[in-house]
Structure formats: C-alpha cells, structure tokens
C-alpha atoms as a PDB file:
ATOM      1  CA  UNK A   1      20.819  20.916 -11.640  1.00  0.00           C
ATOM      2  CA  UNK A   2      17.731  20.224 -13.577  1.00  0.00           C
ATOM      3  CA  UNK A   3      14.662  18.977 -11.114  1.00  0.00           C
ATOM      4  CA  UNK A   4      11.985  17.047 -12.392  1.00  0.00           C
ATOM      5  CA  UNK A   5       8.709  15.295 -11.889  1.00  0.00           C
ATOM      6  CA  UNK A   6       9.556  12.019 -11.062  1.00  0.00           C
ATOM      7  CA  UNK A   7      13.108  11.316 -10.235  1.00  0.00           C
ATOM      8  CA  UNK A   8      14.517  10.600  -6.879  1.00  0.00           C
ATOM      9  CA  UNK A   9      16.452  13.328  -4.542  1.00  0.00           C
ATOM     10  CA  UNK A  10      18.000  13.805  -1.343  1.00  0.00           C
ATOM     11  CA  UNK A  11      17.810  16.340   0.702  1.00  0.00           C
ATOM     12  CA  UNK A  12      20.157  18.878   2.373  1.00  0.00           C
ATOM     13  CA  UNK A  13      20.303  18.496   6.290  1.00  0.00           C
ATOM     14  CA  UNK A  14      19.952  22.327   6.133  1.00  0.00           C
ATOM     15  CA  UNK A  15      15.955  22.393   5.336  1.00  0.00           C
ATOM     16  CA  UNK A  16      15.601  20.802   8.364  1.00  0.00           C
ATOM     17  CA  UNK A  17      18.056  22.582  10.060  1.00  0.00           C
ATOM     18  CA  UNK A  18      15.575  25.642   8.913  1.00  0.00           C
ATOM     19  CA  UNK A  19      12.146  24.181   9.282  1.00  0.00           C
ATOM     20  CA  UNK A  20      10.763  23.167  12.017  1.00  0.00           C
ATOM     21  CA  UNK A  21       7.992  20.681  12.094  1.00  0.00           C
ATOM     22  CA  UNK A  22       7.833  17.722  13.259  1.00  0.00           C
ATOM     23  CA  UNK A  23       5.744  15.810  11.087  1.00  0.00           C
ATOM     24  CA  UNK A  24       8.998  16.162   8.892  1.00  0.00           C
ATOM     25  CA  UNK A  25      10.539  12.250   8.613  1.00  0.00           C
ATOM     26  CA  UNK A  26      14.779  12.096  10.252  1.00  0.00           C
ATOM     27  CA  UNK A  27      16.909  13.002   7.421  1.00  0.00           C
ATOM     28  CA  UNK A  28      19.801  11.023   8.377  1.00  0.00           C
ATOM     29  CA  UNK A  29      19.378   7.430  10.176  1.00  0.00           C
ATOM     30  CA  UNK A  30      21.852   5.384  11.068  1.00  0.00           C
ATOM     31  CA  UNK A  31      24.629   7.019   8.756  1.00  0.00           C
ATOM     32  CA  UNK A  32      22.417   7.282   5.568  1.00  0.00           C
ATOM     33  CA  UNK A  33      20.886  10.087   3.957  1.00  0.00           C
ATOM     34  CA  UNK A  34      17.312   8.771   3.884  1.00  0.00           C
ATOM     35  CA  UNK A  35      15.399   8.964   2.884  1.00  0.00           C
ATOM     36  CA  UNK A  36      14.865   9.481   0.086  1.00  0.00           C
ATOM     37  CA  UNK A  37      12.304  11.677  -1.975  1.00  0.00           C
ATOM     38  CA  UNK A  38      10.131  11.547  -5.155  1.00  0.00           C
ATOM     39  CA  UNK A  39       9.923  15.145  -6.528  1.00  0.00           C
ATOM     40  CA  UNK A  40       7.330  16.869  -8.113  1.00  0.00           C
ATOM     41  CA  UNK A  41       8.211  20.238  -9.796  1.00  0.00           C
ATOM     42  CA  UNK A  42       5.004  22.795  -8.944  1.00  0.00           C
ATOM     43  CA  UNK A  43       4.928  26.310 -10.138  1.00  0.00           C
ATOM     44  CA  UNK A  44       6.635  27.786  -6.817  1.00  0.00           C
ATOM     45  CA  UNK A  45       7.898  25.048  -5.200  1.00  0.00           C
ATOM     46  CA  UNK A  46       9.209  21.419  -5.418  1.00  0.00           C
ATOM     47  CA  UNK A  47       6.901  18.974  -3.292  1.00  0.00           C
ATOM     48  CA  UNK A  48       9.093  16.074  -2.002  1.00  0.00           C
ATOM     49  CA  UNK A  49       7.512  13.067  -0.712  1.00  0.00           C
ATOM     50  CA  UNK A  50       9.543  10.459   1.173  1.00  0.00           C
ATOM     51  CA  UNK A  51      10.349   6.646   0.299  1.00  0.00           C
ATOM     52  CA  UNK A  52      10.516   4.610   2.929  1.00  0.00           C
ATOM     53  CA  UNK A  53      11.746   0.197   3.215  1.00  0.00           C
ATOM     54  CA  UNK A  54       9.698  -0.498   6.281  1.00  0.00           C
ATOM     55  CA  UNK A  55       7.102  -2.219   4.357  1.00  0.00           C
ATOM     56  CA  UNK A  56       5.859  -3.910   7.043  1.00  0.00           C
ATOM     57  CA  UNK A  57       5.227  -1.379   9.379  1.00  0.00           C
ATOM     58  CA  UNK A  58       3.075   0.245   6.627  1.00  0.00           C
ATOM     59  CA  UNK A  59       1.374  -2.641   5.249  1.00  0.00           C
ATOM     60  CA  UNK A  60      -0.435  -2.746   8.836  1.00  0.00           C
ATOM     61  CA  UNK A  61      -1.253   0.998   8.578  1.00  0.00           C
ATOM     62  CA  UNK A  62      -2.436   0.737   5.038  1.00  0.00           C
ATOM     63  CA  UNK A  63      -4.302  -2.449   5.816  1.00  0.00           C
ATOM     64  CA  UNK A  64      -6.083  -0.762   8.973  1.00  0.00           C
ATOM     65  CA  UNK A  65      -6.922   2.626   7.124  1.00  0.00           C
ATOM     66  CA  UNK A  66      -8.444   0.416   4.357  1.00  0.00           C
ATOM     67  CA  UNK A  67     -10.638  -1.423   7.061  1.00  0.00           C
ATOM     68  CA  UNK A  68     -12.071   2.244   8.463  1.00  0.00           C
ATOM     69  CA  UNK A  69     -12.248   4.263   5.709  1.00  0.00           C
ATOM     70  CA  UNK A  70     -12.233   1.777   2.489  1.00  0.00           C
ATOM     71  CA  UNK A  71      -9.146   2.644   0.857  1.00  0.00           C
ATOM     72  CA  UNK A  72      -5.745   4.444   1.287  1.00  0.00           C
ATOM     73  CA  UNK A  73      -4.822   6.911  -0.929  1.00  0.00           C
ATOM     74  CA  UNK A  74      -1.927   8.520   1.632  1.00  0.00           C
ATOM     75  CA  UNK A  75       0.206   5.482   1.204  1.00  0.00           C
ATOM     76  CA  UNK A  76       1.213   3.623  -1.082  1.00  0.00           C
ATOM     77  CA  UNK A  77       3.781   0.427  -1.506  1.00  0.00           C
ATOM     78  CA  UNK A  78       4.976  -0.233  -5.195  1.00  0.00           C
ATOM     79  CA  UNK A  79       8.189  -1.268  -7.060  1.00  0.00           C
ATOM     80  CA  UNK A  80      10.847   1.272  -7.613  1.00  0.00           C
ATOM     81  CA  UNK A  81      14.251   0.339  -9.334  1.00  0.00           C
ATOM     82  CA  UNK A  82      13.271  -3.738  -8.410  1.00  0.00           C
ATOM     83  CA  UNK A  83      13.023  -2.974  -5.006  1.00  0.00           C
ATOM     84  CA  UNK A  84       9.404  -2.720  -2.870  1.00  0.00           C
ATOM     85  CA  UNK A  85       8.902   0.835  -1.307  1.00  0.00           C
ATOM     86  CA  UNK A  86       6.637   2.887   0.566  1.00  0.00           C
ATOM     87  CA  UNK A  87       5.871   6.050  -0.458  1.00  0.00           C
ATOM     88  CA  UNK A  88       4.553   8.139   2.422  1.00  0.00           C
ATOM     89  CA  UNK A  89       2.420  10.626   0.673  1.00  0.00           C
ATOM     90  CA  UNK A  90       1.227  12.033   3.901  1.00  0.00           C
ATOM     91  CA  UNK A  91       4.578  12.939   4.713  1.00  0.00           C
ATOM     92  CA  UNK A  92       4.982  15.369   1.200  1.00  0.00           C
ATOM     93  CA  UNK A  93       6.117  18.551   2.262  1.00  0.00           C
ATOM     94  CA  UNK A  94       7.848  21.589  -0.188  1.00  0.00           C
ATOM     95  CA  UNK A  95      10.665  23.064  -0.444  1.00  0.00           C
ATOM     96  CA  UNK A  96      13.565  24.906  -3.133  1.00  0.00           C
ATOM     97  CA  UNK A  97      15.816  23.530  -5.536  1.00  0.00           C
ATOM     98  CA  UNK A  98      18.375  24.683  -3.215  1.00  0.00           C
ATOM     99  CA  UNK A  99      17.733  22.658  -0.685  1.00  0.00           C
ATOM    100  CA  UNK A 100      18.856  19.272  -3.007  1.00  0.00           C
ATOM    101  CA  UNK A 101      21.832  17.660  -1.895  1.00  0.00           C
ATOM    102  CA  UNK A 102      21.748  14.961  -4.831  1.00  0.00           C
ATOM    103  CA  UNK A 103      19.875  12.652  -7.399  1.00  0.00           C
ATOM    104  CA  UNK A 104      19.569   9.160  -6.394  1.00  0.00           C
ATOM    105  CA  UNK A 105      21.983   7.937  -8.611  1.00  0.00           C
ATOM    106  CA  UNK A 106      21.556   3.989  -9.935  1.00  0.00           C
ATOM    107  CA  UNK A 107      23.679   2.822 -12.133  1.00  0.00           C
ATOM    108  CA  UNK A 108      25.594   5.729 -12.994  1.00  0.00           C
ATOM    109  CA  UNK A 109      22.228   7.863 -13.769  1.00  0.00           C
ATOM    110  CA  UNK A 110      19.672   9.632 -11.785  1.00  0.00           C
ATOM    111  CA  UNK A 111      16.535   7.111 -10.280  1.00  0.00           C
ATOM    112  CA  UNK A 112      13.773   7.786 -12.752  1.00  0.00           C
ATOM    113  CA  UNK A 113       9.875   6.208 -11.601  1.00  0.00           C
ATOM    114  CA  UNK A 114       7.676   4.857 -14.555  1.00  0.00           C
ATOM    115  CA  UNK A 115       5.450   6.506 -15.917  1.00  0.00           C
ATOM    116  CA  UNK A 116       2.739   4.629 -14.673  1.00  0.00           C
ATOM    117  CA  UNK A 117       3.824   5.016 -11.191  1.00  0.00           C
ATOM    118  CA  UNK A 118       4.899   8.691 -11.446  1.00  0.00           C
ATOM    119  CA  UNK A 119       1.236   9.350 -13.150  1.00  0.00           C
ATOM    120  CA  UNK A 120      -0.450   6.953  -9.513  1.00  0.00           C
ATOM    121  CA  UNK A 121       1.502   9.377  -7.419  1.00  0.00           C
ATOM    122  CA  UNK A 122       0.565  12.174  -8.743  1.00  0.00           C
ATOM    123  CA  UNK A 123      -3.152  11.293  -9.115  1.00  0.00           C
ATOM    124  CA  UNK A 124      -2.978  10.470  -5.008  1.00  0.00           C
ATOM    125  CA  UNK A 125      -1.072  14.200  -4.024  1.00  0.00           C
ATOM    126  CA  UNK A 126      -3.546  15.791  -6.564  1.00  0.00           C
ATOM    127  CA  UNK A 127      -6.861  14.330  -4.653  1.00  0.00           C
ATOM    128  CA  UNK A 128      -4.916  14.857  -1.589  1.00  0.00           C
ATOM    129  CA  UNK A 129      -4.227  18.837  -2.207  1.00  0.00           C
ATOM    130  CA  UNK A 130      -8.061  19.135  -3.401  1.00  0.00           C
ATOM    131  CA  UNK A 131      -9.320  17.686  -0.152  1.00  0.00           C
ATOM    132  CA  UNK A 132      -7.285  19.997   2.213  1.00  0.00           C
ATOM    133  CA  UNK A 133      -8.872  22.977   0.675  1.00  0.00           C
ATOM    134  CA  UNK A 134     -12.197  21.244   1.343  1.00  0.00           C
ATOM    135  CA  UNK A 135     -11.247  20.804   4.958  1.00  0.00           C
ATOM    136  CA  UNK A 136      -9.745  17.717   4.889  1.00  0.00           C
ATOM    137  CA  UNK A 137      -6.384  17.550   5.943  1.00  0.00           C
ATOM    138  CA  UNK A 138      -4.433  13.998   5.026  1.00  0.00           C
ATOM    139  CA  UNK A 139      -0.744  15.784   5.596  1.00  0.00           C
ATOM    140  CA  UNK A 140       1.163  15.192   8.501  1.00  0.00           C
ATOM    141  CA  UNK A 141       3.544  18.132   7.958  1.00  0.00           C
ATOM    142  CA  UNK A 142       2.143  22.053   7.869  1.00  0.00           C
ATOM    143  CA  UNK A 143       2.547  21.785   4.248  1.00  0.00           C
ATOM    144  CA  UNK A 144       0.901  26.087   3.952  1.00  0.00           C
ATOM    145  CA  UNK A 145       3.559  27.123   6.837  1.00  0.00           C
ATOM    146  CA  UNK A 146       6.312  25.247   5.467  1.00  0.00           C
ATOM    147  CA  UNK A 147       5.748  26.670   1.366  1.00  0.00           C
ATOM    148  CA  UNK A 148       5.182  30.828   2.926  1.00  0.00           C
ATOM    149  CA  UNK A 149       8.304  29.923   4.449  1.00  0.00           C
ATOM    150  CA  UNK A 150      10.036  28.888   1.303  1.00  0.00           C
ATOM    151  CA  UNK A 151       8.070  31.482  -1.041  1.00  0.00           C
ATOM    152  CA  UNK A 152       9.549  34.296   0.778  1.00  0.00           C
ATOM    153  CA  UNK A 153      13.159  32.747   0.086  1.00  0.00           C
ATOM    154  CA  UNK A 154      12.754  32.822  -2.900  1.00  0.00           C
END
C-alpha cells in the first residue's frame, strides 16, 4: 500500500495491542474501527492524528482554550468528505506502515482532505512539533517514547 500525506487510515488493533500509553484514543467503540486517522508521511515514521464526530464536546474545549490562551491550534473542527469533524491534533502519535489496517474508503476510493485543509493541518502539527522542542508540550500521547519504539522496528 502506498501511504500518503493527507488521506484517511485505520489502524490495526495490534499498535495498541503493542504500545502502551494512554493518551492513545480507543481504537474500536461500539463495533467500529474509529477512529479514524489523517496521515502524514515523515522521514521515519507516519504521524496519525485522529478524527473524531463529537463536535460538541470539542467545541466547548476549543471555545475554553481560546478564552485562556487566545487561540487553539491543538484542535481543530472543519469539513471532511461533507461531514463536520474534529481533528484532535493533540492526540497525533507515530507509528509504521505496518500497522495500517485500511484506507477510508468513500465512494469506492481512498478519503483524500483538500489541499487547503491538508496544508491547515500540517501548519498546526508543524508549530506544534517546534514548540515541544522549546519546552512546550501540546501532545497528549509520549509522542518521543512511542517513535524509539517504532524506529527500532524498523
């Protein structure tokens, strides 16, 4: 399978199976494989970042977070294949292109994101990889645990 920047995966139960961590989102709920995950292709690694439909729940979170700190850069909520979505940046961990179950398929073709949105996204993980080396953290997961992890797999 061909990864790339952009489109939408799911994961294999077995990364979590391997990885511990539990600012890692529930692979499976209720029956589904959710959810699911916008990929970026790195060097090493593929960085996955979850989608999420509770847009509520977030709207509060984003709402509060713009109240404290002015903005919210760690979450976003935007239109993916006509449908509203959060995208839980703060949630982004990596992993290996063997640990991809499946595209998000929509009608009969992998789940591509604009370019527009694919170019926000990436903006948003950039600034948020820049400020952890500063110090600040934004991730929930132990994003440098989880990638030595998958670097020595590979």
């Amino acid at each position: 399978m061909k990864v790339k920047t952009g489109y939408i995966y799911h994961i294999k139960d077995e990364f979590f199976d391997k990885i511990n961590d539990k600012g890692l989102m529930i692979n499976h709920e209720n029956g589904h494989t959710r959810p699911t995950y916008f990929t970026i292709k790195d060097k090493d690694v593929l960085w996955f970042i979850p989608l999420s439909s509770k847009i509520d729940k977030y709207s509060k979170i984003i709402n509060q977070k713009i109240k404290k700190y002015g903005s919210c850069r760690t979450i976003m909520i935007r239109r993916i294949a006509n449908d509203d979505v959060v995208i839980l940046l703060q949630n982004a961990f990596p992993t290996l292109e063997k640990y991809i179950d499946h595209p998000h398929i929509l009608n009969g073709k992998p789940l591509k994101v604009v370019n527009v949105l694919k170019d926000e996204i990436l903006e948003n993980f950039k600034y948020m990889l820049i400020s952890k080396k500063k110090g600040l953290n934004f991730f929930f997961t132990d994003i440098d645990t989880i990638k030595n992890i998958m670097l020595k797999e590979k």
